[in-house]
Protein backbone atom coordinates (compact mmCIF):
# COMPACT_ATOMS: atom_id res chain seq x y z
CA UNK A 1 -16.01 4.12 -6.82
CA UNK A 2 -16.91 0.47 -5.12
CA UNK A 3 -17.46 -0.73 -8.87
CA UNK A 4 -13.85 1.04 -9.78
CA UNK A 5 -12.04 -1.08 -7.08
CA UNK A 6 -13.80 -4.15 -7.95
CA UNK A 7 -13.11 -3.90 -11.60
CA UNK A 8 -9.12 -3.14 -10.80
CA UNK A 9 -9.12 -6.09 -8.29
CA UNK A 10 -10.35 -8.42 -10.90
CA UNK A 11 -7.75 -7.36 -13.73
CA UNK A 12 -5.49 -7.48 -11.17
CA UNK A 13 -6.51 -10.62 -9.60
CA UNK A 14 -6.41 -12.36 -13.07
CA UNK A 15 -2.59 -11.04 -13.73
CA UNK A 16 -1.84 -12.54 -10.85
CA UNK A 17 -3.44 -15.94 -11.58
CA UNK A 18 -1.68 -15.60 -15.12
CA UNK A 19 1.83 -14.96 -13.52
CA UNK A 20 1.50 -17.50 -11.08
CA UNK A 21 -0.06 -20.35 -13.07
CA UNK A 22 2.96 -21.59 -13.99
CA UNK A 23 4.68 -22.05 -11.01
CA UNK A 24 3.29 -25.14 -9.29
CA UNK A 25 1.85 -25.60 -6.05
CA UNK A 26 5.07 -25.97 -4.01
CA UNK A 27 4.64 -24.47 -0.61
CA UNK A 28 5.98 -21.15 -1.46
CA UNK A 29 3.79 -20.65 -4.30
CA UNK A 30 0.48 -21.95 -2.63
CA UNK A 31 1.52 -18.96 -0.17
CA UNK A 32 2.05 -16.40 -2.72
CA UNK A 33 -1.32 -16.83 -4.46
CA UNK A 34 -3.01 -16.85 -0.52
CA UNK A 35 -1.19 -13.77 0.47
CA UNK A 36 -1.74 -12.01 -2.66
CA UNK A 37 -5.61 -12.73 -2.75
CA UNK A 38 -7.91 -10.32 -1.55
CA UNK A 39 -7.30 -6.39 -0.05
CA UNK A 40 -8.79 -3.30 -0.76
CA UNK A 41 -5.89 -3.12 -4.10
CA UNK A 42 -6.23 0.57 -3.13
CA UNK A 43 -2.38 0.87 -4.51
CA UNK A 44 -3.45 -1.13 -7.86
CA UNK A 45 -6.40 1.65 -8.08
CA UNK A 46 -3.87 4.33 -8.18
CA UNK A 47 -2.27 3.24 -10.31
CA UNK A 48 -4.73 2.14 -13.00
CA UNK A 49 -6.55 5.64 -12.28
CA UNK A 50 -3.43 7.93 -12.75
CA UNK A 51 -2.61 5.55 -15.86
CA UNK A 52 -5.73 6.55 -17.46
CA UNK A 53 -5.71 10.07 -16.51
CA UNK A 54 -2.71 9.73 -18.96
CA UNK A 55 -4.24 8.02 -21.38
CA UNK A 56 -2.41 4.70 -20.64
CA UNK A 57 -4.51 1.46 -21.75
CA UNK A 58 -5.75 -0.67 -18.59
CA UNK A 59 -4.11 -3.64 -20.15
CA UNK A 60 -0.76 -1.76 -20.03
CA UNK A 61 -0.94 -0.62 -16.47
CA UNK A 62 -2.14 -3.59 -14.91
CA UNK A 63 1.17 -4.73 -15.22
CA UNK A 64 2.33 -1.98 -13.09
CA UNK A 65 -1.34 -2.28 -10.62
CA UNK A 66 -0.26 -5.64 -10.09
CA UNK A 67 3.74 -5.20 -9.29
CA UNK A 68 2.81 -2.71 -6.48
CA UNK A 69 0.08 -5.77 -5.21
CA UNK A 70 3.04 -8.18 -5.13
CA UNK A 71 5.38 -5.92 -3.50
CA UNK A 72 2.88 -4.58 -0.69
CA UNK A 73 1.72 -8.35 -0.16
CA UNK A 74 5.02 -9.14 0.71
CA UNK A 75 5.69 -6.33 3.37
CA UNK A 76 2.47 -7.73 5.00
CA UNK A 77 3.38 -11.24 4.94
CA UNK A 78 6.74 -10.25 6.51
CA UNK A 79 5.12 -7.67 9.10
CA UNK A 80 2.90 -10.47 10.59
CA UNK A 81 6.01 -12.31 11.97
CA UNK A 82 6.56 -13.13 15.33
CA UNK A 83 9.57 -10.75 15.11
CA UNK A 84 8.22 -7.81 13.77
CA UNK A 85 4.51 -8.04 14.42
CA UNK A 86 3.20 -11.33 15.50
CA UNK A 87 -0.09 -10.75 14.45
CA UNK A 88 -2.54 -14.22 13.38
CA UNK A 89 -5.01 -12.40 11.13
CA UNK A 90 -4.42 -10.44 8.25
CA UNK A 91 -8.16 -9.61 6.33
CA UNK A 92 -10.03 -11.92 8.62
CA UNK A 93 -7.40 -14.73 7.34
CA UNK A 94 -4.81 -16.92 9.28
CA UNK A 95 -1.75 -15.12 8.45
CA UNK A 96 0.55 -17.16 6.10
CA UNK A 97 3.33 -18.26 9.43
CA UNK A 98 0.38 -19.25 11.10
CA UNK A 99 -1.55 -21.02 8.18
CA UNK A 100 2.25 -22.54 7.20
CA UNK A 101 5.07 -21.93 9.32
CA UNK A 102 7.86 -19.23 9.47
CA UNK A 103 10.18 -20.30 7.20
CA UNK A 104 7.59 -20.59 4.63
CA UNK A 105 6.32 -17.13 5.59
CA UNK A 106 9.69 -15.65 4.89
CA UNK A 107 9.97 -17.21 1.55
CA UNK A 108 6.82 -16.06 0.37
CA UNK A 109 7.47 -12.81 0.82
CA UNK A 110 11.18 -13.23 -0.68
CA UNK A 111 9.29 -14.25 -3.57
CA UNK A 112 6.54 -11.72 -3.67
CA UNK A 113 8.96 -9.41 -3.68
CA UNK A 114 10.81 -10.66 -6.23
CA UNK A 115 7.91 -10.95 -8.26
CA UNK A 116 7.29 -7.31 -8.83
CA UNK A 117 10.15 -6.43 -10.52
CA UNK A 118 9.87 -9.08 -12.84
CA UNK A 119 6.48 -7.86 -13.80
CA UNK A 120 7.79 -4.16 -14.05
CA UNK A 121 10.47 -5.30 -16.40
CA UNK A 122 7.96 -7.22 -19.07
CA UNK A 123 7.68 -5.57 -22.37
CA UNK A 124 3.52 -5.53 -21.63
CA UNK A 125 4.02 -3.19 -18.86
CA UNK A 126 5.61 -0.20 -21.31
CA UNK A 127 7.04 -0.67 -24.32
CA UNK A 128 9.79 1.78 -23.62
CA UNK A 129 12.64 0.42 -22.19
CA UNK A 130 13.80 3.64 -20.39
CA UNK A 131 9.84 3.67 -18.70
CA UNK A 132 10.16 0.43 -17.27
CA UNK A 133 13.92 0.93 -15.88
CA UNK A 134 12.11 4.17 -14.33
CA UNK A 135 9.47 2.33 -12.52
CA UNK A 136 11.91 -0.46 -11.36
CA UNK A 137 14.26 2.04 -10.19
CA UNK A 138 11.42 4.11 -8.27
CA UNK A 139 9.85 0.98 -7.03
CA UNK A 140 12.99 -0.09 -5.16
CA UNK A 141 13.04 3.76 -3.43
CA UNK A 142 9.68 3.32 -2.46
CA UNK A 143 10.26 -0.08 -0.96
CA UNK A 144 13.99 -0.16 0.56
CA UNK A 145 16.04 2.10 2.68
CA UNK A 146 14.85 5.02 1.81
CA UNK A 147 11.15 4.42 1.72
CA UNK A 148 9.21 1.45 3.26
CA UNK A 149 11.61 -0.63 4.77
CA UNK A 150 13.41 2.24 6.45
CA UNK A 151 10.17 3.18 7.78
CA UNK A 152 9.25 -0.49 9.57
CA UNK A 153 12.61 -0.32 10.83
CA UNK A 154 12.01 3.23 12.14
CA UNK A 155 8.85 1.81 13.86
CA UNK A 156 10.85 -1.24 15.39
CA UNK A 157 13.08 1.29 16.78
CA UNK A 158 10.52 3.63 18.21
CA UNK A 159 9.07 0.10 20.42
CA UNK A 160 12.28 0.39 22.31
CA UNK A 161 12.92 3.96 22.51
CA UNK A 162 13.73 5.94 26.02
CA UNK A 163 10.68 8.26 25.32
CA UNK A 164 7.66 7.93 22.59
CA UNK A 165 7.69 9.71 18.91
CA UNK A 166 6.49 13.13 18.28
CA UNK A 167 4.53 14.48 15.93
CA UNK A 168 7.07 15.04 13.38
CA UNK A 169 8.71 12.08 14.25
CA UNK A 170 5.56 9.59 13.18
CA UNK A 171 4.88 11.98 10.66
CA UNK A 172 7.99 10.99 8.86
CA UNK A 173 8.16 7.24 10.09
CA UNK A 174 4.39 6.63 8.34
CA UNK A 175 5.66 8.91 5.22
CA UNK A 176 8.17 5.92 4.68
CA UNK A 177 5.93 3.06 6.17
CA UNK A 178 2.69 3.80 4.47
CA UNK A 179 3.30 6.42 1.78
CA UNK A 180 5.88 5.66 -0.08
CA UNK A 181 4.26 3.18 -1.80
CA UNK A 182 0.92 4.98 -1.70
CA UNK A 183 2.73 7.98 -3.59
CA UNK A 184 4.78 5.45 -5.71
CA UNK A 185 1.39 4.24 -6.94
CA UNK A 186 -0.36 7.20 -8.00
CA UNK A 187 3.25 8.37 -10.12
CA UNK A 188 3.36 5.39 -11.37
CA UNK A 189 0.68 6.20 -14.60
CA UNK A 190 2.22 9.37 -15.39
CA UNK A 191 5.64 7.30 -15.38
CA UNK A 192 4.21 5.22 -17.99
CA UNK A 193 3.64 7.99 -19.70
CA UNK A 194 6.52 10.23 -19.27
CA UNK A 195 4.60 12.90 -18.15
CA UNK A 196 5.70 15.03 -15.04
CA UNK A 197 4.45 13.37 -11.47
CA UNK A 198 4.63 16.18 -9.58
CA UNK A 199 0.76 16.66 -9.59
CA UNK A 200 0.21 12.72 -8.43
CA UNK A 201 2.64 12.90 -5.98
CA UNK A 202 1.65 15.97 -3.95
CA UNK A 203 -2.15 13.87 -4.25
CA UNK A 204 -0.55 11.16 -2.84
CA UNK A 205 1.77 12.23 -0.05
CA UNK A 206 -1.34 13.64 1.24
CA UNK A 207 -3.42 10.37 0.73
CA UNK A 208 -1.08 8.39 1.74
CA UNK A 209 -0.49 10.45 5.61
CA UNK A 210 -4.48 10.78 6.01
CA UNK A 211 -4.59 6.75 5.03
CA UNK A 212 -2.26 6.10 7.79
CA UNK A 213 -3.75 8.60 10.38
CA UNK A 214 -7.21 6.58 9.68
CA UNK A 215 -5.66 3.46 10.91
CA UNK A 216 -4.50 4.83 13.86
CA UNK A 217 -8.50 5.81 14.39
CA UNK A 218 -9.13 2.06 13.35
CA UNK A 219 -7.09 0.74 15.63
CA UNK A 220 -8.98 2.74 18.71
CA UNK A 221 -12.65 2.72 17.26
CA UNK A 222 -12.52 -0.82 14.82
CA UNK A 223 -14.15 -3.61 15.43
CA UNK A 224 -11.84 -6.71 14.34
CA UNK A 225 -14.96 -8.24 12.31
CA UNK A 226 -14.69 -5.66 10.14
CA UNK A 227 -11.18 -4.72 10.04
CA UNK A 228 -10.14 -8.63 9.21
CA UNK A 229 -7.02 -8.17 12.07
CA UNK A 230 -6.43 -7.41 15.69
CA UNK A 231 -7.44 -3.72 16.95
CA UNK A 232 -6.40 -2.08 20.40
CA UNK A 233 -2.94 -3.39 19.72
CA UNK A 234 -1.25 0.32 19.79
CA UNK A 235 -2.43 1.44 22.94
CA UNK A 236 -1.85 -1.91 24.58
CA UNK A 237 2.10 -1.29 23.41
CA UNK A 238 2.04 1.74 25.31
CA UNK A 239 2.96 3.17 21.13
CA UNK A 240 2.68 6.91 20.14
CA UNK A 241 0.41 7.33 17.35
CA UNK A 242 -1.71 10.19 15.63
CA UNK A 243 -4.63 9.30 17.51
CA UNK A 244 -2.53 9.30 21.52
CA UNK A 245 -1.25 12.88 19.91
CA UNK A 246 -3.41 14.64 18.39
CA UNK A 247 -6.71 12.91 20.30
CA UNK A 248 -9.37 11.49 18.43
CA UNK A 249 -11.27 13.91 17.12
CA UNK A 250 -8.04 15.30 16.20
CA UNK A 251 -6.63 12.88 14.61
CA UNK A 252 -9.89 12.74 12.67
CA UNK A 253 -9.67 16.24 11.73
CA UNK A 254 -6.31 16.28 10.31
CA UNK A 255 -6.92 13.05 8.43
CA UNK A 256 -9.88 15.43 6.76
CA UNK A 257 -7.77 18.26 5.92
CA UNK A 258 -5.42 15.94 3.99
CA UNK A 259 -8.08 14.82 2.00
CA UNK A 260 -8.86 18.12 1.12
CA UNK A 261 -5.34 18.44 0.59
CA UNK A 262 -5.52 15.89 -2.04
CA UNK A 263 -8.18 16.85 -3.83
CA UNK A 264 -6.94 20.63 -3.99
CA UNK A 265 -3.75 18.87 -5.65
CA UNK A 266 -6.01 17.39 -8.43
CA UNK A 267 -6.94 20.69 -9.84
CA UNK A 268 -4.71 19.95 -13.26
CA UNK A 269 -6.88 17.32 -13.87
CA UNK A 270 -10.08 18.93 -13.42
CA UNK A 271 -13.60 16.34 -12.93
CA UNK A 272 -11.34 14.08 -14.94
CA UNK A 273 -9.95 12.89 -11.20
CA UNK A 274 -13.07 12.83 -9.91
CA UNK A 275 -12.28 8.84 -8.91
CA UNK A 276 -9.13 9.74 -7.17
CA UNK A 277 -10.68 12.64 -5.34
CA UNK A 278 -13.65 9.40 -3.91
CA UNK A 279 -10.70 7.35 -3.15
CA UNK A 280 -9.64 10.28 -1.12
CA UNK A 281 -12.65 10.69 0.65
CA UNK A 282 -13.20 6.83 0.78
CA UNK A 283 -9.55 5.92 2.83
CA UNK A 284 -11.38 8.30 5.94
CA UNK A 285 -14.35 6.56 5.69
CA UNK A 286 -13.55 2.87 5.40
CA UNK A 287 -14.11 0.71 8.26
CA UNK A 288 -11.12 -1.86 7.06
């Protein structure tokens, strides 16, 4: 699977450079090609792998790998801000405030933004029309009010709440945070091929919650080398997470059971999924 993510971060990687190149190197775009370096490009994986599950070319869906790069690269950028975050690292970097300034910062995620739905709507990434409008119109769920966006801003809330989430309550708040664009990802080849999603998104929903309950582990058991940011920030915020509610070895276990989850969910495919059922297995064992 290692050589899998490598080989999607380098097509990926080069789209970028491609979409970029003729930009300049004004401020803004210095920090879009910074922010967007680097990462697991777990999302791009998805993508690419559900693509060729559905017998979408890799030259098609890189289109589509890269759009979800741009748009997650952006929701980091703006997350590191002094007012939503303030974190300085982001993988083992300055982040881009601190390596510019705040204004900048804002701009380059404006931009990144931006970006994706500009590479969605090219002809390369699906030569239907009524394909790409569907994974514009998805994208935006995933990312706005109803998906990401709605989910930092649930988290924002939660900091200031009279009493801590439950269960259900972070349950749904990482389902929008973290998921949405982790489920958005893996529907996104069988969108390019108008095939049903329903397969790829029950994988993913599942992924996408046992992804999030592993950085809640992270955060308690990391060590910042590794994990390229700050750890021990939840529990310093006095924040409810999987790990303060369901313990450690809880949390552990559940994250497990997803996985298994998402795997089980796979069964249409058969061994063809075999590289989504590693990535499974790989987001509970990664130590970044």
């Amino acid at each position: 699977m290692k050589a899998g993510l490598e080989q999607c971060a380098g097509l990926v990687q080069a789209c970028f450079d491609a979409v970029l190149a003729p930009m300049g190197d004004l401020p803004v775009v210095a920090g879009m090609r910074y922010a967007s370096r680097g990462g697991k490009r777990l999302r791009a994986f998805l993508v690419m792998e559900s693509a060729a599950l559905h017998g979408i070319d890799p030259v098609q869906s890189v289109w589509a790998a890269t759009a979800v790069e741009a748009l997650h690269a952006y929701s980091l950028v703006h997350d590191d801000l002094p007012c939503m975050d303030d974190d300085d690292l982001r993988r083992g970097m300055p982040t881009v405030h601190v390596k510019w300034d705040e204004a900048t910062a804002v701009l380059v995620g404006d931009a990144l933004q931006t970006m994706a739905f500009e590479v969605l709507a090219r002809d390369e990434c699906a030569p239907d029309p009524a394909r790409r409008i569907a994974l514009v119109a998805s994208l935006a769920r995933a990312s706005g009010a109803q998906g990401m966006v709605l989910g930092q801003a649930q988290d924002i809330a939660a900091e200031s709440a009279a009493a801590p989430l439950d269960l259900f309550q972070i349950t749904e708040l990482q389902n929008n945070k973290t998921g949405a664009l982790i489920e958005w990802s893996a529907k996104a080849g069988p969108l390019l091929a108008g095939a049903d999603p329903s397969a790829m998104g029950a994988y993913a929903r599942a992924l996408g919650l046992a992804f999030q309950i592993h950085d809640d582990v992270l955060d308690v058991t990391g060590d910042a080398a590794l994990t390229g940011k700050a750890v021990g920030k939840d529990a310093e915020a006095g924040k409810a997470t999987f790990v303060s509610l369901l313990g450690l070895e809880g949390a552990k276990s559940r994250a497990a059971a997803l996985v298994e989850d998402a795997c089980d969910a796979l069964s249409p495919y058969g061994t063809r999924a075999d590289a989504l059922r590693d990535v499974a297995r790989f987001v509970i064992s990664r130590q970044t």
